[in-house]
C-alpha atoms as a PDB file:
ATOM      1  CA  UNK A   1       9.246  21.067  30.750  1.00  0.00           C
ATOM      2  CA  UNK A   2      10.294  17.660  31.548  1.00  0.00           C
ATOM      3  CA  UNK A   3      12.988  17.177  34.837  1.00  0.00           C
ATOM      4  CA  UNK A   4      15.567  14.448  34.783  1.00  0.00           C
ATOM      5  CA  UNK A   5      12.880  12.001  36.853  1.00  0.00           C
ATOM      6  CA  UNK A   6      10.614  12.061  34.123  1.00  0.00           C
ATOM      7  CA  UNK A   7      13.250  10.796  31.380  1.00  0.00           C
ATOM      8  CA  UNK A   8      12.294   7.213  30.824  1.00  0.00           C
ATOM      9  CA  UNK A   9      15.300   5.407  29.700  1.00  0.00           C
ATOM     10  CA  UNK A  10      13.925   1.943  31.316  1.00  0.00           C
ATOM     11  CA  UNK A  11      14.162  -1.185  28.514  1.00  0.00           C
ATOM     12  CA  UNK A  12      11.413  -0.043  26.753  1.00  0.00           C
ATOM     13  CA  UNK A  13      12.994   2.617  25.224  1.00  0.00           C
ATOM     14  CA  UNK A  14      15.946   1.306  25.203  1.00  0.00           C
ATOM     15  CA  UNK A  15      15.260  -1.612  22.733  1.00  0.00           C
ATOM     16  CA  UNK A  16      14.442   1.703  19.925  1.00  0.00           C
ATOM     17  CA  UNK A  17      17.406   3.026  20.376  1.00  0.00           C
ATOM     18  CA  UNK A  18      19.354   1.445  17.624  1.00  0.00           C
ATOM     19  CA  UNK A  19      16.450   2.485  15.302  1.00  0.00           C
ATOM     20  CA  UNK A  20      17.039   6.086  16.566  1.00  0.00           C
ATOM     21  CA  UNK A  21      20.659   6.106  16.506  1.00  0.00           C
ATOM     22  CA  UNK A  22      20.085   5.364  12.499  1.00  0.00           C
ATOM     23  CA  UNK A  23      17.922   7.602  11.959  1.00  0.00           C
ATOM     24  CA  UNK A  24      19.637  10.478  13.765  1.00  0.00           C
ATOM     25  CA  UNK A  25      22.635   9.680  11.621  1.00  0.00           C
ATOM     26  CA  UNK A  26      20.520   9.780   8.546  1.00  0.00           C
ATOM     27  CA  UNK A  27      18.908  12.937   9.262  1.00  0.00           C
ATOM     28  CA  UNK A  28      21.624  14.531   9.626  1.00  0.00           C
ATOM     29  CA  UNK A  29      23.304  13.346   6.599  1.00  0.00           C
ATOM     30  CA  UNK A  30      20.256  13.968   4.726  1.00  0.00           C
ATOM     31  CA  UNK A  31      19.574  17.790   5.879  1.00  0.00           C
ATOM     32  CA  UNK A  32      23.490  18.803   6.715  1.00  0.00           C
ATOM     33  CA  UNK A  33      24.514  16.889   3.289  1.00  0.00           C
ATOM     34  CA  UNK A  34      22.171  16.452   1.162  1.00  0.00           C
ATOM     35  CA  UNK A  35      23.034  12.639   1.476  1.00  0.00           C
ATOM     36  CA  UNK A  36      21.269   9.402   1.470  1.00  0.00           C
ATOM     37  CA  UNK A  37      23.137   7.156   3.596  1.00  0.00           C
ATOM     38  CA  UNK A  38      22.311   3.431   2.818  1.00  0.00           C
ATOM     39  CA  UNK A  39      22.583   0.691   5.558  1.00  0.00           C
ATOM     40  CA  UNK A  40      25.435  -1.813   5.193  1.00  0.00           C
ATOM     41  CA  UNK A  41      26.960  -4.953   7.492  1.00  0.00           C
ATOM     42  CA  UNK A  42      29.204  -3.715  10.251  1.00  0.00           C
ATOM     43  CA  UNK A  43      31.765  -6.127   9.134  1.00  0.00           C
ATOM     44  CA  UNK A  44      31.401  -4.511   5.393  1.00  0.00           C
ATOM     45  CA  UNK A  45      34.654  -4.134   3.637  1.00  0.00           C
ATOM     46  CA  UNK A  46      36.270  -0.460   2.444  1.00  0.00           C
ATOM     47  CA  UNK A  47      38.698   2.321   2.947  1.00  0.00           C
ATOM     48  CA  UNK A  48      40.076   2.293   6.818  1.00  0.00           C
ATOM     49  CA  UNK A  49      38.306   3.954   9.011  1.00  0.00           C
ATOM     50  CA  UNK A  50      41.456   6.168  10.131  1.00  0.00           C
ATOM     51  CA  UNK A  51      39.372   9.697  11.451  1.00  0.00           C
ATOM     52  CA  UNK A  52      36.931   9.390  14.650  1.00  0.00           C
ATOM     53  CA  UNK A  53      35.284  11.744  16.013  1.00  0.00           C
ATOM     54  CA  UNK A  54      33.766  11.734  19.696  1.00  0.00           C
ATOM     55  CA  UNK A  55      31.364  13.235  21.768  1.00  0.00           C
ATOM     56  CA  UNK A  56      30.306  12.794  25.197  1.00  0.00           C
ATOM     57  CA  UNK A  57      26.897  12.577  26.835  1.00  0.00           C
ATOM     58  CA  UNK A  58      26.769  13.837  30.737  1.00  0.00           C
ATOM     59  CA  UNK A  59      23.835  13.658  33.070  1.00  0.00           C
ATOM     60  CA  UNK A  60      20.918  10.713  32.970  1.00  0.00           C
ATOM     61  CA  UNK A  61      22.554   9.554  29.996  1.00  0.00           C
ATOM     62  CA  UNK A  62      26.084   8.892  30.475  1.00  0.00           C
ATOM     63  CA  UNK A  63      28.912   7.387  27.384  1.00  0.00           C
ATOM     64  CA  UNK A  64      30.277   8.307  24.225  1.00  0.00           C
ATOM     65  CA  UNK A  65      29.173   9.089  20.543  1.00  0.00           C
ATOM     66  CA  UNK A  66      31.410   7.650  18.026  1.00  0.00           C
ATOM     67  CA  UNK A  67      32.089   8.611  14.194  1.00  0.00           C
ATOM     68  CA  UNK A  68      34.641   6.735  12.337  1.00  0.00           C
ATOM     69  CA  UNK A  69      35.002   7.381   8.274  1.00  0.00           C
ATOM     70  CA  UNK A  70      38.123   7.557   6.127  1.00  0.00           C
ATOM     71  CA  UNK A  71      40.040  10.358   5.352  1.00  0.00           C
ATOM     72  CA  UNK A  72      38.081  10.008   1.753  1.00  0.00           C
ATOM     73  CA  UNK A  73      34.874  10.391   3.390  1.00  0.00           C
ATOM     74  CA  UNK A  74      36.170  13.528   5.771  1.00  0.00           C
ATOM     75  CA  UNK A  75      37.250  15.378   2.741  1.00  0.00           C
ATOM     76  CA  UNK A  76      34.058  14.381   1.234  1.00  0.00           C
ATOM     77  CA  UNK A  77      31.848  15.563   4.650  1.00  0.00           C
ATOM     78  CA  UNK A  78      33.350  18.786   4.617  1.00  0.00           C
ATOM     79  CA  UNK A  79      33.553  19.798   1.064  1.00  0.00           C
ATOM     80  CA  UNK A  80      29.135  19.177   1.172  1.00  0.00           C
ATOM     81  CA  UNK A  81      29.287  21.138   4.417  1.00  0.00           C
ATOM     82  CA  UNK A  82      31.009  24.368   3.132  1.00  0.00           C
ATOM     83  CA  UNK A  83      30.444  24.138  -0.210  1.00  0.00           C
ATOM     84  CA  UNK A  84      33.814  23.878  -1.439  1.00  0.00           C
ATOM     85  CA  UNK A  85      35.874  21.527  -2.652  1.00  0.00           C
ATOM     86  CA  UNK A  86      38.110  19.964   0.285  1.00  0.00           C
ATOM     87  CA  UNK A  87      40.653  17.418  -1.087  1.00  0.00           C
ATOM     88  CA  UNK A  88      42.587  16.649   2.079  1.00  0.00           C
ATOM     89  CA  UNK A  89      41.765  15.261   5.793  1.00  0.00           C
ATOM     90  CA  UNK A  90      42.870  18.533   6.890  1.00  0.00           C
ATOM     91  CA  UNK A  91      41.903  20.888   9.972  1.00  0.00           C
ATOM     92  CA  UNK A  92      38.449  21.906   7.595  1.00  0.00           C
ATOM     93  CA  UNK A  93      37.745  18.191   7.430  1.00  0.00           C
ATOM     94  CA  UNK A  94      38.107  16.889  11.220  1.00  0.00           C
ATOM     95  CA  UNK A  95      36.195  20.014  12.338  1.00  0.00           C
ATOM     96  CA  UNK A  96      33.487  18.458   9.864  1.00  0.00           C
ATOM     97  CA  UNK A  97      33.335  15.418  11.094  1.00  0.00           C
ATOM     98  CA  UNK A  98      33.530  16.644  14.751  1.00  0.00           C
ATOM     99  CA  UNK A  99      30.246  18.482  14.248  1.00  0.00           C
ATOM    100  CA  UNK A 100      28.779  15.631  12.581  1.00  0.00           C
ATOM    101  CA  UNK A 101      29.356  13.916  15.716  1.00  0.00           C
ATOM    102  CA  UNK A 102      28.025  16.563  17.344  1.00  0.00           C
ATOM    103  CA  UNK A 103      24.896  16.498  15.694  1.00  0.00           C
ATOM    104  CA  UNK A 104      23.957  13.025  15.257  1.00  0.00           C
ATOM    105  CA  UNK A 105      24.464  13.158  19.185  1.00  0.00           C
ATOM    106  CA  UNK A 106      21.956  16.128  19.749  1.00  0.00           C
ATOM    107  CA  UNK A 107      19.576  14.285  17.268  1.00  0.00           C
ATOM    108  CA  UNK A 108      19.639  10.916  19.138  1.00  0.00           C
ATOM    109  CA  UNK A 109      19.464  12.196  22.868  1.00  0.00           C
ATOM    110  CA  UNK A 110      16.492  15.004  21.385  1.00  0.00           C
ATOM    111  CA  UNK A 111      14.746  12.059  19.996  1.00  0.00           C
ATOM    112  CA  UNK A 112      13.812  10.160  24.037  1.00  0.00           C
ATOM    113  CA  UNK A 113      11.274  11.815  25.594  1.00  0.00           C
ATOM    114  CA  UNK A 114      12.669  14.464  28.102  1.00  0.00           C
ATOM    115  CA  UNK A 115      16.662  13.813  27.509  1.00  0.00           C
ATOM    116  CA  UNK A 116      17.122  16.779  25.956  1.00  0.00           C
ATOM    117  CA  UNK A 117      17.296  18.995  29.152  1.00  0.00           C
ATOM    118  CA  UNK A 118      18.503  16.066  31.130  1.00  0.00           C
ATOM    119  CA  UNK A 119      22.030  15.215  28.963  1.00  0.00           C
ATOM    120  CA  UNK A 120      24.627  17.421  27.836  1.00  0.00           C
ATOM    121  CA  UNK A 121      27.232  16.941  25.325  1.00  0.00           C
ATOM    122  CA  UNK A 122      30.900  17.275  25.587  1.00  0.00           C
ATOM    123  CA  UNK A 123      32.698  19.505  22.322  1.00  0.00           C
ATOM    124  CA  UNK A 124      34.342  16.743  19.608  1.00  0.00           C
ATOM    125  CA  UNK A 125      37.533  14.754  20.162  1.00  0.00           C
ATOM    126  CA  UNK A 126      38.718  13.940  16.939  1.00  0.00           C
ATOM    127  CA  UNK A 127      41.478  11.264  16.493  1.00  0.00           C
ATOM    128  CA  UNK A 128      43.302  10.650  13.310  1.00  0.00           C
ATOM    129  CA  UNK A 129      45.203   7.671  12.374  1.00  0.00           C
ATOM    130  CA  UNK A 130      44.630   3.617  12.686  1.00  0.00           C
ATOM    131  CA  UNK A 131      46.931   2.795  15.182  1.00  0.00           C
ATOM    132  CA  UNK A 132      45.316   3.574  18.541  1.00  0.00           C
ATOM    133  CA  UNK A 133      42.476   1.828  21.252  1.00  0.00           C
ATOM    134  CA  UNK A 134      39.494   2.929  22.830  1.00  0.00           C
ATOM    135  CA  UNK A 135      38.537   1.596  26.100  1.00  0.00           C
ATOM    136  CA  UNK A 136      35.030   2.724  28.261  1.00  0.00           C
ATOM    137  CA  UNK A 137      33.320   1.405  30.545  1.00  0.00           C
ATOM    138  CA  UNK A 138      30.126   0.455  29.098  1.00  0.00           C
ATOM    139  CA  UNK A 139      27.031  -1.462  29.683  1.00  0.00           C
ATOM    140  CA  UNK A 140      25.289  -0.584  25.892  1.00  0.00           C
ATOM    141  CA  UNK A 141      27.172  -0.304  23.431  1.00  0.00           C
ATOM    142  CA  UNK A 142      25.292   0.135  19.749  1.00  0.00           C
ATOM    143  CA  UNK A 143      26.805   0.334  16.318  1.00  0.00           C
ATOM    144  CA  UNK A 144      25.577   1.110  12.871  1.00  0.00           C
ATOM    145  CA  UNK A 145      27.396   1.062   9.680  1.00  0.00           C
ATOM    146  CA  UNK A 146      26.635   2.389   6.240  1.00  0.00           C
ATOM    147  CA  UNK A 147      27.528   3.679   2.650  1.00  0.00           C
ATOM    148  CA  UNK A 148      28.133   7.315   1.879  1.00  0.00           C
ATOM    149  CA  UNK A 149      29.072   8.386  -1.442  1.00  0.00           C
ATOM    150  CA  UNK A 150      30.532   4.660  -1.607  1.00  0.00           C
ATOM    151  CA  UNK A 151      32.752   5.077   1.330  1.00  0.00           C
ATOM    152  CA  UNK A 152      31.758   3.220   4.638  1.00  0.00           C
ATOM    153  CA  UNK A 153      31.147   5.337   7.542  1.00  0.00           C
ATOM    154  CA  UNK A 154      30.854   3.585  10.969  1.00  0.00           C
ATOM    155  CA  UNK A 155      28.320   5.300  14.392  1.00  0.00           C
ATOM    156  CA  UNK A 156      28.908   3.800  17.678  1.00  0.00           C
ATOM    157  CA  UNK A 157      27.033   4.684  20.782  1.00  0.00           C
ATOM    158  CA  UNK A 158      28.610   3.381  24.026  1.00  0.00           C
ATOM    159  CA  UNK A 159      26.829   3.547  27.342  1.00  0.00           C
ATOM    160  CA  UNK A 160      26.974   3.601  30.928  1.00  0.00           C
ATOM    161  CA  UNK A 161      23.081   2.941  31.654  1.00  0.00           C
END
């Protein structure tokens, strides 16, 4: 069992983490949805990006997990989740996207070598609407962007390293 001191999170691993913050967020696209998630420009155009759902990391690694997607794309998330058709961005949908959150953040931090006992994650915030501002305190902050089911679906990690 690893112990917090033998997490390595010097600049060596740090320069793959934007290749394993994708593939987190494909994995768990691909397993929880049965979706391919295709790799687009962060400043690619589409749908507002009005539901975001957060989770926090606590312990070595400290900041915040971000998913942003349109209500389209919530209604979308959940309906492949549950197997049923969701048409709204109702409660159903937010709690969707709140796990996704969830799980792309378990993914990531499971994914550098002795995190996963040394980082815990907060339950999702989810936040609905357009009109609001984020602030942190960060040092890292890394952002992907890609297609699902042609809606544009945004993951942002922020960190205090």
């Amino acid at each position: 069992m690893n112990t917090t001191s033998d997490v390595r999170t010097d600049g060596l691993n740090q320069e793959q983490w934007p290749e394993l913050l994708e593939l987190s967020t494909k994995e768990v696209f691909q397993i929880m949805l049965s979706a391919e998630l295709e790799r687009v420009s962060g400043d690619a155009a589409g749908a507002p990006l009005e539901c975001t759902a957060m989770v926090g990391l606590a312990g070595h690694l400290c900041g915040v997990l971000s998913f942003r997607c349109s209500p389209v794309s919530a209604a979308i998330i959940a309906s492949k989740m549950l197997g049923t058709q969701v048409k709204d961005c109702d409660e159903q949908a937010l709690d969707a996207i709140g796990e996704v959150a969830n799980m792309v953040a378990g993914n990531f931090k499971n994914k550098i070598s002795g995190l996963s006992e040394a980082c815990v994650l907060s339950a999702p915030t989810v936040v609905v609407g357009g009109d609001y501002r984020v602030h942190s305190l960060v040092a890292q902050s890394l952002q992907k962007t890609f297609k699902f089911e042609e809606e544009r679906i945004s993951v942002a990690l922020e960190l205090r390293v």
